[in-house]
N, C-alpha and C. Protein backbone atom coordinates (compact mmCIF):
# COMPACT_ATOMS: atom_id res chain seq x y z
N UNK A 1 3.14 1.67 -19.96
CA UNK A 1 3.85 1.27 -18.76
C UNK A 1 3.63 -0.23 -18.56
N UNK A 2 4.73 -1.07 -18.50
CA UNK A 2 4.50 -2.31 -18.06
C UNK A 2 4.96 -3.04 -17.07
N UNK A 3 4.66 -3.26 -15.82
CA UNK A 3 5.26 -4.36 -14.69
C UNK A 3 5.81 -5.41 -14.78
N UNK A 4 7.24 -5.30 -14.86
CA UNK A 4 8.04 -6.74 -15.06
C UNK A 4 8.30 -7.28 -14.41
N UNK A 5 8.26 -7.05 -13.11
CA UNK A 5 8.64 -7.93 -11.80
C UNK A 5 7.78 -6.85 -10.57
N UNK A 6 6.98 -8.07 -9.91
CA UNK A 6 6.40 -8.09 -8.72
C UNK A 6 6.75 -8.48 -7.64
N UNK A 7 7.07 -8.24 -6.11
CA UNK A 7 7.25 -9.64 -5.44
C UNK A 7 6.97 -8.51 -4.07
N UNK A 8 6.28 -9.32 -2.91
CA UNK A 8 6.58 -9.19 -1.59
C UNK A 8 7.89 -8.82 -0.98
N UNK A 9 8.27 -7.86 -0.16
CA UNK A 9 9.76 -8.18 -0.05
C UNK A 9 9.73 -7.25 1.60
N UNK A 10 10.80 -7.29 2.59
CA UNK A 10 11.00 -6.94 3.95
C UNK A 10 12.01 -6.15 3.61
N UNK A 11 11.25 -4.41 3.67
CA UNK A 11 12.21 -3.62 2.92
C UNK A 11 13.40 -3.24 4.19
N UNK A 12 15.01 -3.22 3.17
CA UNK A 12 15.98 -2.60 3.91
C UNK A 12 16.34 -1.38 4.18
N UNK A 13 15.18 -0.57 3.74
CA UNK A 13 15.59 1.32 3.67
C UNK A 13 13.74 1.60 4.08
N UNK A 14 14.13 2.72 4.12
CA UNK A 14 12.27 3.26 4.26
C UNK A 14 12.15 3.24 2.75
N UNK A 15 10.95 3.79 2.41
CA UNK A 15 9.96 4.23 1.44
C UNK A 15 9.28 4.34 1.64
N UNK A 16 8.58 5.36 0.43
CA UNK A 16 7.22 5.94 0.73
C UNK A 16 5.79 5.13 -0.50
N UNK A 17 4.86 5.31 -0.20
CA UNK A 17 4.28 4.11 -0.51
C UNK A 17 4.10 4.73 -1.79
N UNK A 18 3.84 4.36 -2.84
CA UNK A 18 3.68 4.88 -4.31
C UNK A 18 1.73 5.17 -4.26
N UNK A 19 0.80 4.51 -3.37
CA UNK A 19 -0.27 4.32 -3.69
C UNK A 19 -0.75 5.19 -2.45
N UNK A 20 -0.43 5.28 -1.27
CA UNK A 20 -1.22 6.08 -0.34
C UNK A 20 0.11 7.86 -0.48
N UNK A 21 1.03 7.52 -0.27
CA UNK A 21 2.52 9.06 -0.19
C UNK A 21 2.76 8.60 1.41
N UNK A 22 2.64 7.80 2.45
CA UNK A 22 2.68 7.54 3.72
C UNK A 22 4.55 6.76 3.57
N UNK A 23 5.00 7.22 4.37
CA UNK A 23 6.62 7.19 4.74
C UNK A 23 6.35 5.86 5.90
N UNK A 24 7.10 4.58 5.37
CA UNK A 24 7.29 2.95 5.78
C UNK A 24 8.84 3.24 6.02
N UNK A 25 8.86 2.92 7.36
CA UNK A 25 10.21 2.01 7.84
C UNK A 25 11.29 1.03 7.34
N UNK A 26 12.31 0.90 7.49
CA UNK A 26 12.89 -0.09 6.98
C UNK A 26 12.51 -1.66 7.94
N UNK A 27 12.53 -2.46 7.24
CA UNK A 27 11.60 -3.64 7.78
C UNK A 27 10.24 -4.07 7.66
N UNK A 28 9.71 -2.85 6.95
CA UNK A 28 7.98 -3.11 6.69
C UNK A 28 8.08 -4.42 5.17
N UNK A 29 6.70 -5.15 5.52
CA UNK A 29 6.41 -5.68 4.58
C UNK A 29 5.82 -5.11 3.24
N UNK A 30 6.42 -4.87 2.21
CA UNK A 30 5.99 -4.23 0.99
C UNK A 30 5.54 -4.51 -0.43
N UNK A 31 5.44 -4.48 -1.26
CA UNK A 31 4.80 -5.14 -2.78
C UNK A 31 6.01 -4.20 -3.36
N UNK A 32 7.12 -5.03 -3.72
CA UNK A 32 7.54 -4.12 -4.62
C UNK A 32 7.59 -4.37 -6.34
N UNK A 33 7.44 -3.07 -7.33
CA UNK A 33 6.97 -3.45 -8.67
C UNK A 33 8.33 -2.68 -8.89
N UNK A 34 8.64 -3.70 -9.94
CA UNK A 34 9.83 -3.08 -10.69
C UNK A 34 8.91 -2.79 -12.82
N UNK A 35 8.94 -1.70 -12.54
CA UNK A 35 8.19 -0.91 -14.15
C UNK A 35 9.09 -0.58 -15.00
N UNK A 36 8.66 -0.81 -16.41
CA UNK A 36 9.11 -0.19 -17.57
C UNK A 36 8.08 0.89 -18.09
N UNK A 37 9.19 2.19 -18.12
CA UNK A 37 7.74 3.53 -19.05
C UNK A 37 8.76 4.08 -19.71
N UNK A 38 9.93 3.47 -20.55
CA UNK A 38 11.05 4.62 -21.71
C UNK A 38 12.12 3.88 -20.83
N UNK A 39 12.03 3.96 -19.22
CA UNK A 39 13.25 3.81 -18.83
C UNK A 39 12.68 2.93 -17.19
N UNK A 40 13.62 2.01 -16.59
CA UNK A 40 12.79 1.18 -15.68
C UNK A 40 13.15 1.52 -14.27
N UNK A 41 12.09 1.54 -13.56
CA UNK A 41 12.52 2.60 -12.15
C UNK A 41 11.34 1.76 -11.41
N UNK A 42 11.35 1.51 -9.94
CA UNK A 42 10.37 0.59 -9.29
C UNK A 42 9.63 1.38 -7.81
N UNK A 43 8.79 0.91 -7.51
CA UNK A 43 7.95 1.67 -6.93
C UNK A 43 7.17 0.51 -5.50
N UNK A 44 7.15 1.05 -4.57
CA UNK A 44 6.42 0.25 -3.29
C UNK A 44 5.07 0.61 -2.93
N UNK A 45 4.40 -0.43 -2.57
CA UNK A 45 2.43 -0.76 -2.05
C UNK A 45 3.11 -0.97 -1.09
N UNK A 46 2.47 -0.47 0.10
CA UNK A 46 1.88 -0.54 1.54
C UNK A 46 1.09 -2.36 1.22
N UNK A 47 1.16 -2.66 2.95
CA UNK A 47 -0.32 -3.72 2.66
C UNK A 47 -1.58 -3.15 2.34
N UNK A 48 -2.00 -1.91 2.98
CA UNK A 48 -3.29 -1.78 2.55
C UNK A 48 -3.48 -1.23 0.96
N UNK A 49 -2.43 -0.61 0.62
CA UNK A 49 -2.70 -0.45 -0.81
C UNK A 49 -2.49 -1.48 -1.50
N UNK A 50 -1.57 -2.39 -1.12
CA UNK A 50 -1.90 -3.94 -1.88
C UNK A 50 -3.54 -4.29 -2.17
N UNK A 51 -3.77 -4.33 -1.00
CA UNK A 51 -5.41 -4.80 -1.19
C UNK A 51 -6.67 -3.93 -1.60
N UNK A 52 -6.20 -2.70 -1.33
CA UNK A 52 -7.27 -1.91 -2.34
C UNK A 52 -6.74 -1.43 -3.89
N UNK A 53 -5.66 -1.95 -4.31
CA UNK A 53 -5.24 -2.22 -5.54
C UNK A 53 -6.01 -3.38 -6.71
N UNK A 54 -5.92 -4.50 -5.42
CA UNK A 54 -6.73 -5.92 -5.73
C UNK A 54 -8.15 -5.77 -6.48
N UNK A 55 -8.52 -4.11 -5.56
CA UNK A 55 -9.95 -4.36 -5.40
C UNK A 55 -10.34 -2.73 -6.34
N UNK A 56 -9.79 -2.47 -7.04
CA UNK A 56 -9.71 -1.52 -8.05
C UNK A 56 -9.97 -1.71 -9.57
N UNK A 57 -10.23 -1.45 -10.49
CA UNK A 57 -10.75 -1.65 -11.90
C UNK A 57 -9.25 -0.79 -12.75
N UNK A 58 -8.72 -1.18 -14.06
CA UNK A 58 -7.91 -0.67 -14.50
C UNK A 58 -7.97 1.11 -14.87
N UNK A 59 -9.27 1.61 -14.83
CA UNK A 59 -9.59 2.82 -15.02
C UNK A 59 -9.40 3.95 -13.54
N UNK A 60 -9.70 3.01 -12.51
CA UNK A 60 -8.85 3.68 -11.40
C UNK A 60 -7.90 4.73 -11.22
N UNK A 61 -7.74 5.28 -10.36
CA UNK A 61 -6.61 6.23 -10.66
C UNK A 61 -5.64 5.55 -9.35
N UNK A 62 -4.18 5.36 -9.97
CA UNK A 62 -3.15 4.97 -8.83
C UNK A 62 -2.78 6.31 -8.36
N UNK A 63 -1.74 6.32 -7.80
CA UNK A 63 -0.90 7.51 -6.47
C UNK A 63 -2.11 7.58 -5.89
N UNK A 64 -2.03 9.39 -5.92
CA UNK A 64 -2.74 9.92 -5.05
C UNK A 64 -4.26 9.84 -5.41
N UNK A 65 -5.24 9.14 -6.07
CA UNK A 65 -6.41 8.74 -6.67
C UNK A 65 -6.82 8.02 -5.84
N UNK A 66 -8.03 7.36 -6.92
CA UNK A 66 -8.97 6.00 -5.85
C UNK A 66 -8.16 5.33 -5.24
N UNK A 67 -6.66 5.01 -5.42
CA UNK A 67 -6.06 4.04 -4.97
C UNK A 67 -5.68 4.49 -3.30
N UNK A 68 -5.63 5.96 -3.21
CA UNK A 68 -5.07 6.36 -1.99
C UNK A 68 -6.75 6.68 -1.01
N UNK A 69 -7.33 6.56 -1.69
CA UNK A 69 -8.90 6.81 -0.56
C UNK A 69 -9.07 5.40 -0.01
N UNK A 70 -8.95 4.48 -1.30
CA UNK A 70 -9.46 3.32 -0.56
C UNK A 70 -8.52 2.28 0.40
N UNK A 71 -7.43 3.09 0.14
CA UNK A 71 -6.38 2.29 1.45
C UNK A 71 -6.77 2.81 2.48
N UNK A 72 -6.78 4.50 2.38
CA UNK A 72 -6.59 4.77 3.93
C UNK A 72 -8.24 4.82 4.43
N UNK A 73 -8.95 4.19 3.77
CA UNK A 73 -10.71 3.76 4.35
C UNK A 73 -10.26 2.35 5.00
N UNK A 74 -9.41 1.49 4.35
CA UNK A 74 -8.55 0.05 4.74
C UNK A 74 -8.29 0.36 6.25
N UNK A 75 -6.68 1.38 6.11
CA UNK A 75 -6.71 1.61 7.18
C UNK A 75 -7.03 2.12 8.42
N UNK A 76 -8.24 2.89 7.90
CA UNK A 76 -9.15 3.60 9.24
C UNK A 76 -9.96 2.27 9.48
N UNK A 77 -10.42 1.60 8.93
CA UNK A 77 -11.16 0.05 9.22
C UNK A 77 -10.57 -0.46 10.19
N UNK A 78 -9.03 -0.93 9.85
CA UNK A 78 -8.06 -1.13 10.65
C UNK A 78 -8.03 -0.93 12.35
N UNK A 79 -8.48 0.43 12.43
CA UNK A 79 -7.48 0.93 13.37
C UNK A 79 -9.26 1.36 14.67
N UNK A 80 -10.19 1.48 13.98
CA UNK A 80 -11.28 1.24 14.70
C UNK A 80 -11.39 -0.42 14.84
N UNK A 81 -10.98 -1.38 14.13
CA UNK A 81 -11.19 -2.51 14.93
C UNK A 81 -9.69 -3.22 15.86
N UNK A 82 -8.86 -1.97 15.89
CA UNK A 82 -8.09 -2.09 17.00
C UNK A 82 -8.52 -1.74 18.54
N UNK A 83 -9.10 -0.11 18.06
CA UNK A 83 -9.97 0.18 19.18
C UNK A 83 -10.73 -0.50 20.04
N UNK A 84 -11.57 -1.53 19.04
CA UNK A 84 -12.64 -1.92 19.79
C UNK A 84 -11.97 -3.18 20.52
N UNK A 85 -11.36 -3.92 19.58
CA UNK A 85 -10.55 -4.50 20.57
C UNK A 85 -9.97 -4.28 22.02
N UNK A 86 -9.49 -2.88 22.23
CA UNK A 86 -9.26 -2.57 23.16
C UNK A 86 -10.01 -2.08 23.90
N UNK A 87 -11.22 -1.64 23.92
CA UNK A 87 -12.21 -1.52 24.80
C UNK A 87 -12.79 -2.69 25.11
N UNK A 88 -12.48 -3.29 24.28
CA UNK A 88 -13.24 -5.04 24.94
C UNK A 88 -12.34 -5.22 25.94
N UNK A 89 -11.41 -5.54 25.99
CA UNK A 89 -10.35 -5.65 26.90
C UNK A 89 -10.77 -4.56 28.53
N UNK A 90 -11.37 -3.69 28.46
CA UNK A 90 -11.47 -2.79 29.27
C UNK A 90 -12.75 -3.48 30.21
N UNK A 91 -13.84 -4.06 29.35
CA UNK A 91 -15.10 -4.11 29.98
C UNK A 91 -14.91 -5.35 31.03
């Protein structure tokens, strides 16, 4: 399998993320890879699977593998330092 084109892009349809299976809006910011494997078909990263992609070794497993634990550990990180944010706001 080889990646011939990479790029950031502000998607016009939903998709679902190739690295976590989580269903993105049209308008989300995305990584999209356009692949060759026999025949060429392309596939979308979330931000957080962007960055736990980054942070992955080639032996990794993509989809539903290491690649999908360590996003959504990304995004539970995320979303407790939204929280706390908002309890700061409270005190």
């Amino acid at each position: 399998m080889d990646v011939v084109g990479r790029k950031v892009v502000k998607t016009r349809a939903a998709h679902v993320c190739f690295g976590c299976g989580r269903k993105f809006e049209r308008g989300t910011m995305m990584e999209r890879s356009c692949v060759f494997d026999g025949t060429p078909w392309t596939c979308y990263l979330c931000e957080s699977c962007q960055k736990a992609s980054a942070e992955l070794g080639w032996q990794d497993e993509y989809g539903f593998g290491d690649l999908r634990e360590r996003a959504l550990e990304i995004e539970s990180a995320k979303m407790d330092g939204k929280e706390k944010l908002h309890a700061d706001d409270h005190d």
